[in-house]
Structures are given as C-alpha cells and as structure tokens.
Protein backbone atom coordinates (compact mmCIF):
# COMPACT_ATOMS: atom_id res chain seq x y z
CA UNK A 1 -89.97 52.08 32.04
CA UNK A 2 -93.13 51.18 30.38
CA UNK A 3 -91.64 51.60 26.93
CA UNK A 4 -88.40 48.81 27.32
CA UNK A 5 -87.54 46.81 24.50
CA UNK A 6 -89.44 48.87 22.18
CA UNK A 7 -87.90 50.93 19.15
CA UNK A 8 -89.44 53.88 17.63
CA UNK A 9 -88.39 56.28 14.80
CA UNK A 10 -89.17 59.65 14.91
CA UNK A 11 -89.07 61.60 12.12
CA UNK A 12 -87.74 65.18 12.38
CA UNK A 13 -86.44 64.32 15.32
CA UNK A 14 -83.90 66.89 16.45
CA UNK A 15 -85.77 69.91 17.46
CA UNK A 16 -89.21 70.81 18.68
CA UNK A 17 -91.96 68.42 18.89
CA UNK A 18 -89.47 65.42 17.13
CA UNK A 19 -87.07 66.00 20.25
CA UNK A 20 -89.83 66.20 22.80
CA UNK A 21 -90.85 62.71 21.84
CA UNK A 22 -87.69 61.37 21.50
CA UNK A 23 -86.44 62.38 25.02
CA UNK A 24 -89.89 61.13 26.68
CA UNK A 25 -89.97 57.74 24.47
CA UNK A 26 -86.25 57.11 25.73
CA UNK A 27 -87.10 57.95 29.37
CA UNK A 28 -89.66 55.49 29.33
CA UNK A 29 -87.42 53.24 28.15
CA UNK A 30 -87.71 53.02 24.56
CA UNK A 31 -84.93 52.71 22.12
CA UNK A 32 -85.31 56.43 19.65
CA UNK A 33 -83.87 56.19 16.12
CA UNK A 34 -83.58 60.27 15.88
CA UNK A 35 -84.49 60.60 12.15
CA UNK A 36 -82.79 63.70 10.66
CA UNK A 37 -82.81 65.66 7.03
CA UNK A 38 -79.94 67.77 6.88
CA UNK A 39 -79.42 69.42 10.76
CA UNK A 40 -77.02 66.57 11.84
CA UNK A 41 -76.00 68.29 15.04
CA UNK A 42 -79.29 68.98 16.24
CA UNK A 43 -79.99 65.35 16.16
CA UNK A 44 -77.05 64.26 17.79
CA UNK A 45 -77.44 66.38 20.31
CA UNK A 46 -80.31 64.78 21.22
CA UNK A 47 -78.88 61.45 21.31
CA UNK A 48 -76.41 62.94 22.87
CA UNK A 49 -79.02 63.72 25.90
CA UNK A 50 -80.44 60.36 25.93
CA UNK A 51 -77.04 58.32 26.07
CA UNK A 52 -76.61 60.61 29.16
CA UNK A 53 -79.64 59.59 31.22
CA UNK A 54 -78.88 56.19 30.09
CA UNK A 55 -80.57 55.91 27.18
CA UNK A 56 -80.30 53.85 23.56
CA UNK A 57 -80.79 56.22 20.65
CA UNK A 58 -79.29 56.78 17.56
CA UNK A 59 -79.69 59.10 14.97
CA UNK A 60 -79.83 58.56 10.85
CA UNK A 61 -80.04 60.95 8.02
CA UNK A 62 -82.97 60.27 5.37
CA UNK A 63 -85.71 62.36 3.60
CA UNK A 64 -88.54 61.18 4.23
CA UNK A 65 -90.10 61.85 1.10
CA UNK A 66 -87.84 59.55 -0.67
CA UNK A 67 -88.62 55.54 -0.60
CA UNK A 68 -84.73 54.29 -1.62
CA UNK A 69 -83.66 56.41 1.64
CA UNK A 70 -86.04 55.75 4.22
CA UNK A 71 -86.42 52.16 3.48
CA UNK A 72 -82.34 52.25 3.79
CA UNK A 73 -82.79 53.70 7.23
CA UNK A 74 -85.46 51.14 8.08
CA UNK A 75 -82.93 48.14 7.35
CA UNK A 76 -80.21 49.69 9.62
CA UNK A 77 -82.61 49.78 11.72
CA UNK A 78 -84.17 46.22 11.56
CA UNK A 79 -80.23 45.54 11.40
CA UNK A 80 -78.97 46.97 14.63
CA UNK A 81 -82.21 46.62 16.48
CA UNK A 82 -83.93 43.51 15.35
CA UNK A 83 -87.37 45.29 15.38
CA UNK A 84 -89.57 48.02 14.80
CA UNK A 85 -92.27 48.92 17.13
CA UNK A 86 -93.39 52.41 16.60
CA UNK A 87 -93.42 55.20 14.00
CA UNK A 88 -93.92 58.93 15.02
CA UNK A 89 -94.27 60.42 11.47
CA UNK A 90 -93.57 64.29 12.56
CA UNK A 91 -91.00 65.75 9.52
CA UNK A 92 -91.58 69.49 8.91
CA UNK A 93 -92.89 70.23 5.30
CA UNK A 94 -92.29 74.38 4.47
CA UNK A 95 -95.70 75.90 2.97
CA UNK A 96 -96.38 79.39 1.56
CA UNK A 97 -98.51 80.87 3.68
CA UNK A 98 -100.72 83.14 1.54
CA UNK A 99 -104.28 83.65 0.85
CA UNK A 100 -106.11 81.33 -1.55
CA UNK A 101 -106.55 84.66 -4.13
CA UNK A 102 -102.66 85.17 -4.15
CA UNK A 103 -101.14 81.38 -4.39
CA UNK A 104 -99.93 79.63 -7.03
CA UNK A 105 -100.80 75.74 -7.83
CA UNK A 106 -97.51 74.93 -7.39
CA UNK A 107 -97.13 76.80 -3.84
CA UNK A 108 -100.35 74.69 -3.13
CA UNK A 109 -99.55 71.08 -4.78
CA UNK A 110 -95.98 71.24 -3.12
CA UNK A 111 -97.21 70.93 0.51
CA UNK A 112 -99.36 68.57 -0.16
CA UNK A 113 -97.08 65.78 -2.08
CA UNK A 114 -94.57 66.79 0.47
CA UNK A 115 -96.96 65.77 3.56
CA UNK A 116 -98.77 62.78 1.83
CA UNK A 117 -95.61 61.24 0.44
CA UNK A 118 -93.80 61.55 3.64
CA UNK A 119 -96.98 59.62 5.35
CA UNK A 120 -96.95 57.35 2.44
CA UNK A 121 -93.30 56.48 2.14
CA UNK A 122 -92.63 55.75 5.65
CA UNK A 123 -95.42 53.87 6.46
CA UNK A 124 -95.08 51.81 3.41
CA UNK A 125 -91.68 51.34 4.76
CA UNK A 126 -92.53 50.22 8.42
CA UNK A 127 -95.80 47.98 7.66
CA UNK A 128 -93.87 45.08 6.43
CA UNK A 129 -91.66 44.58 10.53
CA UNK A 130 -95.20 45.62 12.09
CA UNK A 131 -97.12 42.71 9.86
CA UNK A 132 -94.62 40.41 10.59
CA UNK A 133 -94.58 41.28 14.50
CA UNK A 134 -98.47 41.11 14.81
CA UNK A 135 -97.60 44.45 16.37
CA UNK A 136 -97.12 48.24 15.69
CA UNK A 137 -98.02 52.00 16.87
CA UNK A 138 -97.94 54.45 14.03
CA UNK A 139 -98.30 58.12 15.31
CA UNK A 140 -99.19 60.72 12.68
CA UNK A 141 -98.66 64.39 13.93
CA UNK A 142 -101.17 66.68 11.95
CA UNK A 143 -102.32 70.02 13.01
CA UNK A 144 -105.81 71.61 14.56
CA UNK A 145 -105.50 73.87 11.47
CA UNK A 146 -106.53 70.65 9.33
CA UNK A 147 -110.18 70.57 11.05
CA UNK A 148 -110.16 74.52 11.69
CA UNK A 149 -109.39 77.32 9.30
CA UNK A 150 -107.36 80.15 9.65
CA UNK A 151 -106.03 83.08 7.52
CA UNK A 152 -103.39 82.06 5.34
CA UNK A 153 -103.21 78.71 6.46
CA UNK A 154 -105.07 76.67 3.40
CA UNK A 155 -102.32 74.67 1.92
CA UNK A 156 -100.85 73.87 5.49
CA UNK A 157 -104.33 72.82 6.90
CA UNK A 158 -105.66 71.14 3.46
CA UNK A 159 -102.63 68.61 3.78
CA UNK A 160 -103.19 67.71 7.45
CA UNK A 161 -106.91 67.12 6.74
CA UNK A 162 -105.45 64.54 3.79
CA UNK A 163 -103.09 63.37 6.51
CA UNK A 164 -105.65 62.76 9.09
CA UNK A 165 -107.87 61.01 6.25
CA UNK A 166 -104.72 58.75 5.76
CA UNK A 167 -104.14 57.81 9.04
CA UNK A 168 -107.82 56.29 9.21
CA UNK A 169 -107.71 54.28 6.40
CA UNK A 170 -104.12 52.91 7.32
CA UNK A 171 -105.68 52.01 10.76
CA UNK A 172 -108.67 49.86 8.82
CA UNK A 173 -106.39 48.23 6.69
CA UNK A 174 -103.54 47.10 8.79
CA UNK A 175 -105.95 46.65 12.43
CA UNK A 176 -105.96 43.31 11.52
CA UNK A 177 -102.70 42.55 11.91
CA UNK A 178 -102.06 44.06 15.36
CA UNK A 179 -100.72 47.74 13.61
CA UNK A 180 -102.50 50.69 15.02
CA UNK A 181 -102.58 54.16 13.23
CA UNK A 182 -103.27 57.56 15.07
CA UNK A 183 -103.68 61.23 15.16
CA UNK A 184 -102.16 63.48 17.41
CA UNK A 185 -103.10 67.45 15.94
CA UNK A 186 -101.62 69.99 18.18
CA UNK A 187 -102.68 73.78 17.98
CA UNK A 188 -100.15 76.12 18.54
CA UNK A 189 -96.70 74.93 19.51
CA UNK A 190 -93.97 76.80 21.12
CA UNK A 191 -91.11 76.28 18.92
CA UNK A 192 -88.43 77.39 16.59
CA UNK A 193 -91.60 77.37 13.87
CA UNK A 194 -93.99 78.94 15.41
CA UNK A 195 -91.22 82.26 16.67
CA UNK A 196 -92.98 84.55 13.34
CA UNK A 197 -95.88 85.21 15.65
CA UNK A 198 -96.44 88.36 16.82
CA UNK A 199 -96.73 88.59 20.93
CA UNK A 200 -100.48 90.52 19.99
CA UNK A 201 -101.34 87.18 18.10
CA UNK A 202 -99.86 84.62 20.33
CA UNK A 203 -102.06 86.43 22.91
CA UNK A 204 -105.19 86.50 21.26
CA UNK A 205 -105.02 82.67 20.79
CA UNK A 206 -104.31 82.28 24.65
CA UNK A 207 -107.54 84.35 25.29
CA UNK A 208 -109.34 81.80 22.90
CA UNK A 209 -107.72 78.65 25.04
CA UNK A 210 -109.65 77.38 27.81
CA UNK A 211 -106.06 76.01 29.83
CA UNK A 212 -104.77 79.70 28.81
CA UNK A 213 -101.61 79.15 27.18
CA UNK A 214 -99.68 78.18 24.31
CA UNK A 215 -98.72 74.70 24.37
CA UNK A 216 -94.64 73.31 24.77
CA UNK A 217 -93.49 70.50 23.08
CA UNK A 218 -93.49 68.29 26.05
CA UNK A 219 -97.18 68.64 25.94
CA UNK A 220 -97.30 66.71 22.56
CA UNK A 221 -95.10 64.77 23.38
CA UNK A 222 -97.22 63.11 26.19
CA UNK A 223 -99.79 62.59 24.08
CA UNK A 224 -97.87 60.65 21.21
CA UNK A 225 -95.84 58.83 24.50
CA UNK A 226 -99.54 57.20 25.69
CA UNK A 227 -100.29 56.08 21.91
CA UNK A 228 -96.85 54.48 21.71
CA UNK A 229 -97.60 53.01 25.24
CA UNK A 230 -99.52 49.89 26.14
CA UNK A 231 -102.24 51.61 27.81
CA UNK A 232 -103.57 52.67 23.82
CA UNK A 233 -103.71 49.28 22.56
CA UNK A 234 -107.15 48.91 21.52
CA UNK A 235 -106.89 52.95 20.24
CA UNK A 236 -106.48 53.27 16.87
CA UNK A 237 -108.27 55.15 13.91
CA UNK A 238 -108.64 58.14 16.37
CA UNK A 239 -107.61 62.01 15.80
CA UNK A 240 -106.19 63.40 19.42
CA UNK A 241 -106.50 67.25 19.19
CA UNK A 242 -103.78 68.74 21.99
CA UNK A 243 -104.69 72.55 22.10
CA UNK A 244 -105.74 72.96 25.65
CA UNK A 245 -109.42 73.06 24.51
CA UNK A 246 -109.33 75.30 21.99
CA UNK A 247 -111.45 74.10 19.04
C-alpha cells in the first residue's frame, strides 16, 4: 500500500487508460477522485470497483477545459479530502484525423486549445495545494505520435508535442517547491478509442514492436502508478514513452 494517504485526480477517469490508473492508484492505496465529463455511469462504476476491494474513490463531473468547473472540483476535493497529492491529466480531446492538404484551421486549432487548455486549467488549478504541501506528482499522458509521425495524425500528434513541451517547463518552474511534472506517451492502446483500426493495421504495428503486441491499459497504468509513487521522487521533467520499444 505504497500509495496510503495520498489523493489523486484522474481526469477521464471512467474508461480506458483513466480507469486503469484509477483501479491501480486505489490498490496501492491511494484515494482516486474519478474525474468525469458527461459518462456518469462509467465513472461510477469504477468507484463502484474500488469501494469493493476496499477502496476510497469518488467520482465528480467537470470539463476540464473550463477553469470555474475544475477549480470547483478541486475545492470539493481539498474539502472532503484535506489534500491533493497527484494529478493524472489524461481527458480525451476528439481530433479530425485527416491529411494536412484536406484540414481546415479550425479542425486543426480545436485540438490543440482543447489539449493545452485542459493541461493549463488543471494544473493551474492543483499548483496552489501542491505549493502549499511542498509536495506534488503531476502526470501528463501524451502520445508516441507527438515525437513520431504518422498518416493522418498531425493535429493529434502536434498537440501532444505542445503537451510534452508543457510538462517540462511546469517541472522547472514549480521543482522548487517539491511539485514534479511528467510524461507518460503511450503508443497504441487497446481501448474503446483505438477499436477503428483495422486487424491488417493493428498487425503491422505489432510486427514493428519489439515486445510484439499492442499495449492494455494496465500497461500505462504502471507506468503513471511508479511516477505517482515514492520511488520517482527525484524524476521529474522526463517524457516516459510506453510502446513496448517501438520508436
């Protein structure tokens, strides 16, 4: 129970990678605020889960890209709780996935403030509890596809290289004061997202992956559970790619 008495948000919490986390934080001990949008039962069902295996989690409804709601969400939480010790910032943003010749500004600009303002607002939101505790773990969850092209994929992977840009400069800033900021960029993900793939595609990326598979969430989720942890604490500034070795 290396994680008791800690309390972590997750954003986008109910399904896929989100729910992954949220299942290995509280198993480790950690108290999950499941951070939901609009799909309350998914999110309940996964504090549902925790409660069940003897867990403390709740879940709250806020859009992440909005400042009066997530800062609303981080005073019930400072409320119930006391404390804030971590911040996986993991909220889906929809992109058009197109080529460059065939997309529209808009179509482009739209992922981008959507990803940077969700980064921005809740981590503006959570700094003020992590300065004041001398202590904090943010966890930003960006994508391979920031560092590595792929067809169709520009304004997807253009925001996650902003993202991952973000994350260092929040991690000079606030080291300091005890906060760290990190990286964790996962290739391909089984999930609910990722289901449009064709089995010829899915395939051809396993043949390009050294471990020979598509990742699961609960691969992630390690990965953002061991920057949360203790054993990261003089980690920060760092970008984790989790894609079995494929680069």
């Amino acid at each position: 129970m290396q994680l008791k008495g800690k309390v972590v948000i997750v954003t986008g919490g109910g399904r896929g990678i989100g729910k992954a986390a949220c299942l290995l934080l509280a198993a480790r001990g950690a108290t999950v605020v499941v951070n939901y949008l609009s799909n309350h039962r998914a999110a309940e069902s996964v504090v549902s889960n925790i409660r069940s295996a003897d867990g403390e989690a709740i879940s709250l409804q806020a859009d992440v890209r909005s400042q009066e709601q997530f800062s609303q969400l981080v005073a019930s939480v400072k409320e119930a709780y006391g404390r804030i010790d971590g911040l996986v910032c993991n909220a889906n943003m929809n992109f058009a996935a197109k080529p460059f010749a065939e997309m529209t500004w808009e179509e482009f600009s739209q992922k981008l403030n959507d990803e940077l303002q969700a980064a921005f607002v809740t981590t503006k939101a959570v700094i003020p509890s992590m300065m004041e505790q001398k202590a904090g773990r943010i966890i930003y969850i960006s994508s391979s596809l920031g560092k590595n092209p792929s067809p169709y994929m520009i304004a997807h992977g253009t925001a996650k290289g902003g993202l991952d840009s973000f994350s260092s400069y929040i991690a000079q800033e606030f080291g300091p004061q005890g906060v760290t900021a990190n990286v964790v960029a996962p290739g391909l993900v089984q999930t609910d997202a990722t289901a449009f793939l064709s089995d010829t595609d899915r395939q051809m990326i396993i043949n390009f992956t050294p471990l020979r598979r598509v990742a699961n969430p609960d691969d992630v989720a390690g990965a953002i559970a061991f920057l949360i942890g203790d054993d990261s604490r003089f980690v920060t500034g760092t970008y984790l790619p989790v894609t079995g070795g494929k680069f």
